[in-house]
C-alpha atoms as a PDB file:
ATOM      1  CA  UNK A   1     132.414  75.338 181.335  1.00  0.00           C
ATOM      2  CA  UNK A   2     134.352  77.520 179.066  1.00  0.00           C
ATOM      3  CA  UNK A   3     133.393  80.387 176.419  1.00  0.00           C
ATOM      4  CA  UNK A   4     133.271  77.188 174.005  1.00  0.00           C
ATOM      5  CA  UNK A   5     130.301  75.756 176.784  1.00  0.00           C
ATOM      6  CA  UNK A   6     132.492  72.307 176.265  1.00  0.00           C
ATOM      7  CA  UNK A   7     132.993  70.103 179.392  1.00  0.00           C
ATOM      8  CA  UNK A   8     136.841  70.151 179.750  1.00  0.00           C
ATOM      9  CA  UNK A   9     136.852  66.385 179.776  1.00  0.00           C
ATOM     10  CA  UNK A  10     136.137  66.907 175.735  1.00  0.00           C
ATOM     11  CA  UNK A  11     139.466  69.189 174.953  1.00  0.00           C
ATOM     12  CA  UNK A  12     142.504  66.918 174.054  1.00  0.00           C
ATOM     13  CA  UNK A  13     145.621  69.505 174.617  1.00  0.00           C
ATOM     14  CA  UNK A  14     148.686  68.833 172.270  1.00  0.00           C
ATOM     15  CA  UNK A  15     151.960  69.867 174.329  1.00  0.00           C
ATOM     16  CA  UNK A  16     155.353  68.381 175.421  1.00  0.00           C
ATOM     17  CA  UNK A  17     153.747  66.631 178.224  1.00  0.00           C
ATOM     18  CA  UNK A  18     151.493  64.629 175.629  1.00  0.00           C
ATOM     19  CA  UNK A  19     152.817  64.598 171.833  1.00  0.00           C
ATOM     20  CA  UNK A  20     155.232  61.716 171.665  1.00  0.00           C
ATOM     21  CA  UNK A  21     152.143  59.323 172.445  1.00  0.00           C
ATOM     22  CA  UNK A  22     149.310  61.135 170.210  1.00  0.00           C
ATOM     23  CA  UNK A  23     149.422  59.492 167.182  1.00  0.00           C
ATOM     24  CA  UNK A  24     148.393  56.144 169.351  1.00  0.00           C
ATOM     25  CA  UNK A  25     145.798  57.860 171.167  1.00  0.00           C
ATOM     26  CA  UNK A  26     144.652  59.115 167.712  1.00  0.00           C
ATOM     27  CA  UNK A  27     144.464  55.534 166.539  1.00  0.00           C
ATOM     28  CA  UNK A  28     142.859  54.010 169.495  1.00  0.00           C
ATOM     29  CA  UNK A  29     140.087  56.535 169.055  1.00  0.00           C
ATOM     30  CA  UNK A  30     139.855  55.754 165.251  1.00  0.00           C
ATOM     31  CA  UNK A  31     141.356  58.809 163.975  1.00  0.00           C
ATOM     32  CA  UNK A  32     140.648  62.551 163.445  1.00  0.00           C
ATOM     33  CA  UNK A  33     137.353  63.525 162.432  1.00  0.00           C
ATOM     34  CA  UNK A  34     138.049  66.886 161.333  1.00  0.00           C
ATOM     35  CA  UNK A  35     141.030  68.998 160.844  1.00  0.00           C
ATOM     36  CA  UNK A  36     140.647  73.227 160.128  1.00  0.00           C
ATOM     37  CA  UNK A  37     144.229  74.703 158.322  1.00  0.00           C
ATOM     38  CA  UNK A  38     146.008  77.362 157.081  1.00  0.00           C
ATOM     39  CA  UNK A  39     148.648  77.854 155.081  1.00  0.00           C
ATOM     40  CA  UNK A  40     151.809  79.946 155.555  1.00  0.00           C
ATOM     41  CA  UNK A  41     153.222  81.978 152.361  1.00  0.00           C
ATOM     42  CA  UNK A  42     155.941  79.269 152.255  1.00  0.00           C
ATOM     43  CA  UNK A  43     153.690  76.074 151.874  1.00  0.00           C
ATOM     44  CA  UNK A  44     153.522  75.598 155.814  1.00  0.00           C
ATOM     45  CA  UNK A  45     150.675  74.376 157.699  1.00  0.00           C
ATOM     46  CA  UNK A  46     150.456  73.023 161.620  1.00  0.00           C
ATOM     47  CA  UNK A  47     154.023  74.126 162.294  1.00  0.00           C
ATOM     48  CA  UNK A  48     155.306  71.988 158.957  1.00  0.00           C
ATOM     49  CA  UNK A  49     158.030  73.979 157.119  1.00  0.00           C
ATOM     50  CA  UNK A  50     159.911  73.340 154.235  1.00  0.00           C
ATOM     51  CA  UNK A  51     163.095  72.042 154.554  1.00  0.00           C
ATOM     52  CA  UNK A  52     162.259  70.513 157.965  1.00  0.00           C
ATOM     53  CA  UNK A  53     159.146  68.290 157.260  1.00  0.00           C
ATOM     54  CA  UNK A  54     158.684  65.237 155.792  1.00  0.00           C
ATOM     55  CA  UNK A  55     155.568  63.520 154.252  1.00  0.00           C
ATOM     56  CA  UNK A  56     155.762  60.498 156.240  1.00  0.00           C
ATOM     57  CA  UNK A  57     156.458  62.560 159.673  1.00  0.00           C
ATOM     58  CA  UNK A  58     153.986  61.769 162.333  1.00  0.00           C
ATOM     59  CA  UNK A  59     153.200  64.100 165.537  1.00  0.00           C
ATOM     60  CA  UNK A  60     156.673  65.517 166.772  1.00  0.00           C
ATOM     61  CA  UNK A  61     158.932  67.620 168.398  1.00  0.00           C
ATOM     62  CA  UNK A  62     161.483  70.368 166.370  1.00  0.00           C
ATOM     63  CA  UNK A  63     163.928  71.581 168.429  1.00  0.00           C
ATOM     64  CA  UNK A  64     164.327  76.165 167.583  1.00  0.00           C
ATOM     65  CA  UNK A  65     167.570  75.235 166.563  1.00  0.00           C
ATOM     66  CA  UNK A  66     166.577  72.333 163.684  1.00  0.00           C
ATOM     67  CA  UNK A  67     167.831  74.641 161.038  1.00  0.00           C
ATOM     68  CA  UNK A  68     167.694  79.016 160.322  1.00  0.00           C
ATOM     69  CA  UNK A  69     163.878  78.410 158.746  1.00  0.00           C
ATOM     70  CA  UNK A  70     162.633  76.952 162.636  1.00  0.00           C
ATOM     71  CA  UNK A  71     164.367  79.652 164.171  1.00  0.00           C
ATOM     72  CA  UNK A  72     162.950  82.345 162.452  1.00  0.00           C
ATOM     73  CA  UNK A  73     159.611  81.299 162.112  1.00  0.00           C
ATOM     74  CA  UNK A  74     159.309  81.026 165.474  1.00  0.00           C
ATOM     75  CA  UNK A  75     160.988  84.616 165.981  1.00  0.00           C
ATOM     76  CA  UNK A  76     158.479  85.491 163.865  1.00  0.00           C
ATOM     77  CA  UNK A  77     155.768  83.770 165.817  1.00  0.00           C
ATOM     78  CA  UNK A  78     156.410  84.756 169.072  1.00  0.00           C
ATOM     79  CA  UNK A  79     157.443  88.236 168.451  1.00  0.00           C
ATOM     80  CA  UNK A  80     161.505  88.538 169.539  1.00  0.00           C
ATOM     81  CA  UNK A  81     164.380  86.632 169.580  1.00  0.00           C
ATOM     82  CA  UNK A  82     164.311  86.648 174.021  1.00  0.00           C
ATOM     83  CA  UNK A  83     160.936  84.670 173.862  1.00  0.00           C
ATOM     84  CA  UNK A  84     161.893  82.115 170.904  1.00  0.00           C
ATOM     85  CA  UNK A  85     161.214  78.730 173.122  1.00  0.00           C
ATOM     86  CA  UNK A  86     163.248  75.497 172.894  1.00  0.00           C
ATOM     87  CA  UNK A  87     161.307  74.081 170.165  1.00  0.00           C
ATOM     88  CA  UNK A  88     157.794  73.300 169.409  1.00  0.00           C
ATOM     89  CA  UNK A  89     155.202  70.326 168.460  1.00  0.00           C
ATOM     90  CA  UNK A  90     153.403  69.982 165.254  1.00  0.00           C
ATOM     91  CA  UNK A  91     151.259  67.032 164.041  1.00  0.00           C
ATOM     92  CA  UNK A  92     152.984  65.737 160.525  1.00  0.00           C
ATOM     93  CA  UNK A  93     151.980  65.100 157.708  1.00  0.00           C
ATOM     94  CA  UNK A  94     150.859  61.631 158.118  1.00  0.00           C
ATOM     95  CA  UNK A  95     148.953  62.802 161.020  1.00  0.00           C
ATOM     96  CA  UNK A  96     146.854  65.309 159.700  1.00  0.00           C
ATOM     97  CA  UNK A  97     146.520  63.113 156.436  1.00  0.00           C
ATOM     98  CA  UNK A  98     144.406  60.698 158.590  1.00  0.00           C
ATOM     99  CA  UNK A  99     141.869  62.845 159.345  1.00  0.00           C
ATOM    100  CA  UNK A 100     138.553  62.129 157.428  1.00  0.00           C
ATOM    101  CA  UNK A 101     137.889  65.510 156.650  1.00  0.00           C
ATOM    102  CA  UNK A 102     140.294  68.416 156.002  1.00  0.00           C
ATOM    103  CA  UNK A 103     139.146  72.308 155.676  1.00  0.00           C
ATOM    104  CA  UNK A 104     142.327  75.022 154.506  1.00  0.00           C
ATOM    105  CA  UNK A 105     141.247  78.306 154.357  1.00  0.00           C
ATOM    106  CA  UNK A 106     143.499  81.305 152.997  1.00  0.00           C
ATOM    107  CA  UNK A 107     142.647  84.549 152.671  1.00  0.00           C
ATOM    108  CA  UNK A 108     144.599  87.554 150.926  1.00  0.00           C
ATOM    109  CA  UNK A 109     146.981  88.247 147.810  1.00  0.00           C
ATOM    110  CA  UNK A 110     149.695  87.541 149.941  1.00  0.00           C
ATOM    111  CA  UNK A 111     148.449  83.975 149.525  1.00  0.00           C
ATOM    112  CA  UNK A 112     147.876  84.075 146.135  1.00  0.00           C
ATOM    113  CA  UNK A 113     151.141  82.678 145.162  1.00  0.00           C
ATOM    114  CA  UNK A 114     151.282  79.940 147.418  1.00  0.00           C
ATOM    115  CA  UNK A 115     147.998  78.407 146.638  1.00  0.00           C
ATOM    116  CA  UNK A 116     148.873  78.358 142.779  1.00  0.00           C
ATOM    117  CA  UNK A 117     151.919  76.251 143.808  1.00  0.00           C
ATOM    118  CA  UNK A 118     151.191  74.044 146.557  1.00  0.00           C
ATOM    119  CA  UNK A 119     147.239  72.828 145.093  1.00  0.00           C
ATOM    120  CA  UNK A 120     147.991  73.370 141.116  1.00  0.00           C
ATOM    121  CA  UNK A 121     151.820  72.475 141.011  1.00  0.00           C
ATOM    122  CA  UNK A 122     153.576  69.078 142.125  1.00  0.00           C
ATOM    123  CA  UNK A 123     153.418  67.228 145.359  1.00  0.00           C
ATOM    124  CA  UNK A 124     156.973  68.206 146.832  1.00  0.00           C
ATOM    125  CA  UNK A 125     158.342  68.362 150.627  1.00  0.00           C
ATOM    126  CA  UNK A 126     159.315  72.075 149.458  1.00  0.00           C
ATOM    127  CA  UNK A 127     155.348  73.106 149.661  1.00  0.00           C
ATOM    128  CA  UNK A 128     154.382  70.894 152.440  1.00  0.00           C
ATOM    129  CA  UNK A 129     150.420  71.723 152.120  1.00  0.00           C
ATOM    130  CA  UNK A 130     151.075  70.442 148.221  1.00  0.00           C
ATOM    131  CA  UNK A 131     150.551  66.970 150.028  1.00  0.00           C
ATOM    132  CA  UNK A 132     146.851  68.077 150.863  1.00  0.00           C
ATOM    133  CA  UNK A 133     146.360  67.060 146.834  1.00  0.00           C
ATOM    134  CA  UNK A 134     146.342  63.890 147.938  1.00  0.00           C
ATOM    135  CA  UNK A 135     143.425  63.600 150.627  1.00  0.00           C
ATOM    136  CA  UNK A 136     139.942  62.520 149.278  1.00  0.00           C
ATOM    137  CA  UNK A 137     137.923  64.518 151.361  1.00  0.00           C
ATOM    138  CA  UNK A 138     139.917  67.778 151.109  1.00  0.00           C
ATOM    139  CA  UNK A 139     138.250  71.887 151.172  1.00  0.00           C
ATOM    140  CA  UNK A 140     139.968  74.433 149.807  1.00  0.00           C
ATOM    141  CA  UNK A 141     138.023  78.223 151.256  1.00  0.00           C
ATOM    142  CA  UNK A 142     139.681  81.249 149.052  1.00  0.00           C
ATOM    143  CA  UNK A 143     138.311  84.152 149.159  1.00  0.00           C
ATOM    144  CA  UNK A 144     138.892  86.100 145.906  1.00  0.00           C
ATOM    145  CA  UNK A 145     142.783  87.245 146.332  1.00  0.00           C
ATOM    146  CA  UNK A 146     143.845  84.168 147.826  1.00  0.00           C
ATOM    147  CA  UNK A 147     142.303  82.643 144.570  1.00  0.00           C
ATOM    148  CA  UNK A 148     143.267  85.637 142.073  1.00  0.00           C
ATOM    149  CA  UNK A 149     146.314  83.882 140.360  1.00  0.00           C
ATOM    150  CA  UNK A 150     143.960  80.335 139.756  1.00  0.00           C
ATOM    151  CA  UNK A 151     140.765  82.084 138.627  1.00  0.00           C
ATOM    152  CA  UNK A 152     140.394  82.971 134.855  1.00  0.00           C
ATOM    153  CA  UNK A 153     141.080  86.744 134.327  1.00  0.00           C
ATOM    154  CA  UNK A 154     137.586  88.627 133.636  1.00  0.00           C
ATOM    155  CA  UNK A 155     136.407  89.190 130.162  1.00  0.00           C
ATOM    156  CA  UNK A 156     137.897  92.706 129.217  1.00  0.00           C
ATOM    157  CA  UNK A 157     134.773  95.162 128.430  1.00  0.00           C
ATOM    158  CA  UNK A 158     135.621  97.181 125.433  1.00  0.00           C
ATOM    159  CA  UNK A 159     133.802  99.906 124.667  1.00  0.00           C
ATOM    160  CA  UNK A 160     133.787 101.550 120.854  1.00  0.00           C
ATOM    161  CA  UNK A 161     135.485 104.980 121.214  1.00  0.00           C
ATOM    162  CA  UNK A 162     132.207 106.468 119.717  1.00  0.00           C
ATOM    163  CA  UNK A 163     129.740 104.852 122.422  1.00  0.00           C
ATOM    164  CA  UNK A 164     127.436 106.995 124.237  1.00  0.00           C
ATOM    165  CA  UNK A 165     127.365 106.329 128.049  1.00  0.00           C
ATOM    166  CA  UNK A 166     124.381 107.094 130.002  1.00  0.00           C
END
C-alpha cells in the first residue's frame, strides 16, 4: 500500500517506457473517467504549450529542444538549465478531450488574465485550455482572483457627504 492506501496494480504511470501506446490502452479500457487540470498563465495545461500543441495531438513526446517556449518551460520547471531533461510526455488535446469528466482549477490574479481569454475568448491553438470550451461535461473552480476580470465589478457604495456613520 501507499499513502493513497491504493493497491499498486490500480496506478497507470505515464513515462517514456509507456506513452507511445496510451492512447490504445485508453481506448481498450473505454476512456478516461476523470481528468483534474490546471492552467499555466500562457493557456497551458498537461505539458500543452502554445506554439507547440495542436488540437488534434494525441499522447506524445516533445523533445527540450522543439522550439525556445519547451526549453524554457522546462528550465522553469525543473529549476536550472543543468537538469532540463531530453524532452517530456504530455497527453494532447484529443486525449484529455476524451475524458468524460474534466475539473480545471486556477487560483490567483496571476490567473486572472488567462481565464478571461482561454474560457470567454475564441477557441485558438494560441490558448490551448481555450479548447476545454468545447467539452460537455467541463468544471471550471476559480477562486475569487482567478475569476476577478469575468465577475461583474461590485456595486459602488456611495455615501452622501452629509451622512452620519455610526
Amino acid at each position: 500500500m501507499n499513502p493513497a492506501e491504493m493497491p499498486v496494480y490500480l496506478y497507470h504511470r505515464l513515462d517514456l517506457s509507456n506513452w507511445d501506446t496510451l492512447d490504445e490502452r485508453l481506448a481498450q479500457a473505454n476512456g478516461l473517467d476523470f481528468m483534474l487540470l490546471g492552467i499555466g498563465s500562457d493557456g497551458r495545461y498537461a505539458g500543452n504549450l502554445p506554439g507547440v500543441t495542436k488540437f488534434e495531438d494525441g499522447t506524445r513526446y516533445i523533445p527540450s529542444e522543439a522550439n525556445d517556449q519547451v526549453y524554457a518551460a522546462l528550465v522553469h520547471s525543473v529549476g536550472s538549465e543543468e537538469k532540463v531533461p531530453a524532452g517530456y510526455v504530455s497527453m494532447g488535446p484529443k486525449t484529455i478531450m476524451s475524458a468524460k469528466e474534466i475539473v480545471m482549477i486556477a487560483f490567483g490574479k496571476k490567473k486572472a488574465n488567462i481565464i478571461k481569454e482561454a474560457f470567454f475568448g475564441p477557441i485558438s491553438e494560441d490558448v490551448p485550455a481555450s479548447i476545454l470550451q468545447t467539452h460537455p461535461n467541463f468544471t471550471l473552480l476559480l477562486d475569487r482572483e482567478a475569476a476577478s476580470e469575468i465577475l461583474p465589478m461590485p456595486a459602488a457604495t456611495v455615501t452622501p457627504a452629509n451622512a452620519v456613520m455610526s
